[in-house]
C-alpha atoms as a PDB file:
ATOM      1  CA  UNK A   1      25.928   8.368 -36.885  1.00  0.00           C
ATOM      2  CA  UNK A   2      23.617   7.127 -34.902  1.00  0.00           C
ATOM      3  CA  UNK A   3      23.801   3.637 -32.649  1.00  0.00           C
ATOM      4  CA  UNK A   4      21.038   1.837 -30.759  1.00  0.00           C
ATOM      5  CA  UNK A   5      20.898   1.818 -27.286  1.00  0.00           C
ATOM      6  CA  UNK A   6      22.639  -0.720 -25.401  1.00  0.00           C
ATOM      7  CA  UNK A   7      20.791  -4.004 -24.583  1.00  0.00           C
ATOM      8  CA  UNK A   8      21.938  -5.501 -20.703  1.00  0.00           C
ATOM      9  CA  UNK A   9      21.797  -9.205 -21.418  1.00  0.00           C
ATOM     10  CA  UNK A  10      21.116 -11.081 -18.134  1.00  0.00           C
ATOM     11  CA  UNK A  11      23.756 -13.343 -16.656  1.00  0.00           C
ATOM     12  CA  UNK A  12      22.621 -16.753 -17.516  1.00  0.00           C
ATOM     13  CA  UNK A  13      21.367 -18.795 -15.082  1.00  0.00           C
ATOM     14  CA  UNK A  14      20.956 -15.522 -12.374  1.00  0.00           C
ATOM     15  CA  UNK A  15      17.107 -14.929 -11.553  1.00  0.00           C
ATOM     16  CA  UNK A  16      16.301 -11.439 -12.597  1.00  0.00           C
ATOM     17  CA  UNK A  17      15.947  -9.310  -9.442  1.00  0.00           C
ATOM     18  CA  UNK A  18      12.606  -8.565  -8.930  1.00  0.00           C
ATOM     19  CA  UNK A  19      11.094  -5.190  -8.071  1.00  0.00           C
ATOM     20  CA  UNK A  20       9.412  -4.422  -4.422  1.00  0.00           C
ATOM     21  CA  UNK A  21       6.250  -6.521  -3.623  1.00  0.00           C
ATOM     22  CA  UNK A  22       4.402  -4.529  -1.389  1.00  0.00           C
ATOM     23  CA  UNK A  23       1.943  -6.380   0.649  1.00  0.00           C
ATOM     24  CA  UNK A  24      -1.282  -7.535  -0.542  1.00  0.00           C
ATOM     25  CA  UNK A  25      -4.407  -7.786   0.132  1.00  0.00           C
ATOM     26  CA  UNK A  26      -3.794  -9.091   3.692  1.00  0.00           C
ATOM     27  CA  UNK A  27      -1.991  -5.609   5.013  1.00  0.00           C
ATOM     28  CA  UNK A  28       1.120  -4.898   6.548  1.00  0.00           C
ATOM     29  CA  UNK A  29      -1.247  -6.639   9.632  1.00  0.00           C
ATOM     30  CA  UNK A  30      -1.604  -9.188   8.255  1.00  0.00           C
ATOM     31  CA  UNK A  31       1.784  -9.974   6.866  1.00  0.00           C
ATOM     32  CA  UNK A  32       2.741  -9.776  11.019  1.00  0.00           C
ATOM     33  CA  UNK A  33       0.058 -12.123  11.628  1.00  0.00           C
ATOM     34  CA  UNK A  34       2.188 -14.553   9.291  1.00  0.00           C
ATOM     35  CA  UNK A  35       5.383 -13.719  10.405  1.00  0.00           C
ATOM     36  CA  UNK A  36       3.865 -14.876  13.902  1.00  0.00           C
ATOM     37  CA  UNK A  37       2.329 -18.227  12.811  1.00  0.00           C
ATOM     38  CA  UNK A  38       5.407 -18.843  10.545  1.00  0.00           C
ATOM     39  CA  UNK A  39       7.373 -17.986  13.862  1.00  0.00           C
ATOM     40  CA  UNK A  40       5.661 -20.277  16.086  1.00  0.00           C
ATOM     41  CA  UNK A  41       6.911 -23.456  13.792  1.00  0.00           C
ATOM     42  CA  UNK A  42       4.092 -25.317  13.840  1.00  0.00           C
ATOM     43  CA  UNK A  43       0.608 -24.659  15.518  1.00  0.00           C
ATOM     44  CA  UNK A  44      -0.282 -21.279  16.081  1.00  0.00           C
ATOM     45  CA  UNK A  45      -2.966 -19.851  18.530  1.00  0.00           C
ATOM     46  CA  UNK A  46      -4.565 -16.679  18.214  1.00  0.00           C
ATOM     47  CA  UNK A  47      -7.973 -15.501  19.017  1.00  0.00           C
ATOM     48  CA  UNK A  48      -9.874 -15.030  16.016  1.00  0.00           C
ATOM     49  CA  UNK A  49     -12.532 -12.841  17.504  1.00  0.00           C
ATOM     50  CA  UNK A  50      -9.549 -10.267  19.048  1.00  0.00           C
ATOM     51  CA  UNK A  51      -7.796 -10.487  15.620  1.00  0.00           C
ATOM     52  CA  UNK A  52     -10.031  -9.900  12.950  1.00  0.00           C
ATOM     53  CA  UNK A  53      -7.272  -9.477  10.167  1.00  0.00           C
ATOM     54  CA  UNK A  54      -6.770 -13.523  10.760  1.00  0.00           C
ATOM     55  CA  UNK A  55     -10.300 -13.811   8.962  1.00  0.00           C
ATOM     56  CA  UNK A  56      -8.663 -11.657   6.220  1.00  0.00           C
ATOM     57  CA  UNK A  57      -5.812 -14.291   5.731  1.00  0.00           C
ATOM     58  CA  UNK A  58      -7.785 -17.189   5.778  1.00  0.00           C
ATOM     59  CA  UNK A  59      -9.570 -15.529   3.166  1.00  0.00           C
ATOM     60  CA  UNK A  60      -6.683 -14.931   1.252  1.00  0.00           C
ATOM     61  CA  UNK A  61      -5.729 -18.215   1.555  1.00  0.00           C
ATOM     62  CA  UNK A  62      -2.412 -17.767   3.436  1.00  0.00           C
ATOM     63  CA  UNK A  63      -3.345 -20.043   7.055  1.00  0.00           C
ATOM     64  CA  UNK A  64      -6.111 -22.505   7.474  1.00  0.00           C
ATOM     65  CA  UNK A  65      -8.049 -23.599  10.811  1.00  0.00           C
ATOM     66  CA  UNK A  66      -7.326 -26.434  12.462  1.00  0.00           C
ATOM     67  CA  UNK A  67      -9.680 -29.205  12.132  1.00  0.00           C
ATOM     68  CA  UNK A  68      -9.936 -29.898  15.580  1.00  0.00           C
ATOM     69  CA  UNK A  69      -9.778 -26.124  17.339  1.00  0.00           C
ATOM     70  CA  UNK A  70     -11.068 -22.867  16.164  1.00  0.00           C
ATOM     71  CA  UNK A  71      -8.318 -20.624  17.247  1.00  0.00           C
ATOM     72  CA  UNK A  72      -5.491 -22.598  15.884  1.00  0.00           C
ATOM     73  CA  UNK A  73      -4.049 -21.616  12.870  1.00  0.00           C
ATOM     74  CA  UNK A  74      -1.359 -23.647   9.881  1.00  0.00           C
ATOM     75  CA  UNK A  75       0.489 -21.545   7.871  1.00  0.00           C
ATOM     76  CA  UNK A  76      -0.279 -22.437   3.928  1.00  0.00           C
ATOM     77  CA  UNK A  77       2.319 -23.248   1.226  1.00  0.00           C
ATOM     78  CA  UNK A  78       0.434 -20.286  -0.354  1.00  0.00           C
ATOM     79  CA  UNK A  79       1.402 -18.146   2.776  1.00  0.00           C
ATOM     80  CA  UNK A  80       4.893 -19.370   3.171  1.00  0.00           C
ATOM     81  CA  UNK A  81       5.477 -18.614  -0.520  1.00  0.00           C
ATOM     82  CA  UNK A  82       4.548 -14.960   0.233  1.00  0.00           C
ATOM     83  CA  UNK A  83       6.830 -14.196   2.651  1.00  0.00           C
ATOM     84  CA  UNK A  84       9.462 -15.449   1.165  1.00  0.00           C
ATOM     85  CA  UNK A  85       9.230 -13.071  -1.975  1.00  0.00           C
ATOM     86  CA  UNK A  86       8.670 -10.553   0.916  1.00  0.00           C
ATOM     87  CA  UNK A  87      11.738 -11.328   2.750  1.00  0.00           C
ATOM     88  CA  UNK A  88      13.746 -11.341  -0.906  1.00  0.00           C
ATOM     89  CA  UNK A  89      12.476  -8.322  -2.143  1.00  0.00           C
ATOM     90  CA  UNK A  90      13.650  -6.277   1.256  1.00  0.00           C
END
């Protein structure tokens, strides 16, 4: 006789865990560089010239300038939702 294979029906209510996000297209650099800004609580000033992987993330949407000064940097909602799935997939 032969059965079907048993079906694991999730726990209701429990997210599914989620497999390893490695990062994107910002780099293991560039997930630093946010780790940093996020770090710094607020403002965070960097040299954009020095570190070119900051154009990368702006790109990517993660941190915008600051209006008023071209090295300062605001982490994103966009960014901050990254490395949270990060930090919960480690």
């Amino acid at each position: 006789m032969m059965r079907a294979p048993v079906q694991k029906i999730p726990y209701a209510g429990k997210e599914r865990p989620g497999a390893y996000i490695p990062p994107g297209p910002i780099g293991l650099r560039g997930v630093a560089l946010l780790r940093r800004v996020r770090a710094a609580d607020g403002p965070y000033r960097c040299e954009r010239n020095a570190d070119a992987i900051a154009w990368r993330c702006i790109e990517a949407g993660m941190v915008r300038l600051d209006s008023r000064d071209d090295d300062v940097l605001h982490l994103t909602e966009k960014g901050r939702a990254y490395l949270d799935r990060l930090m919960r997939a480690l």
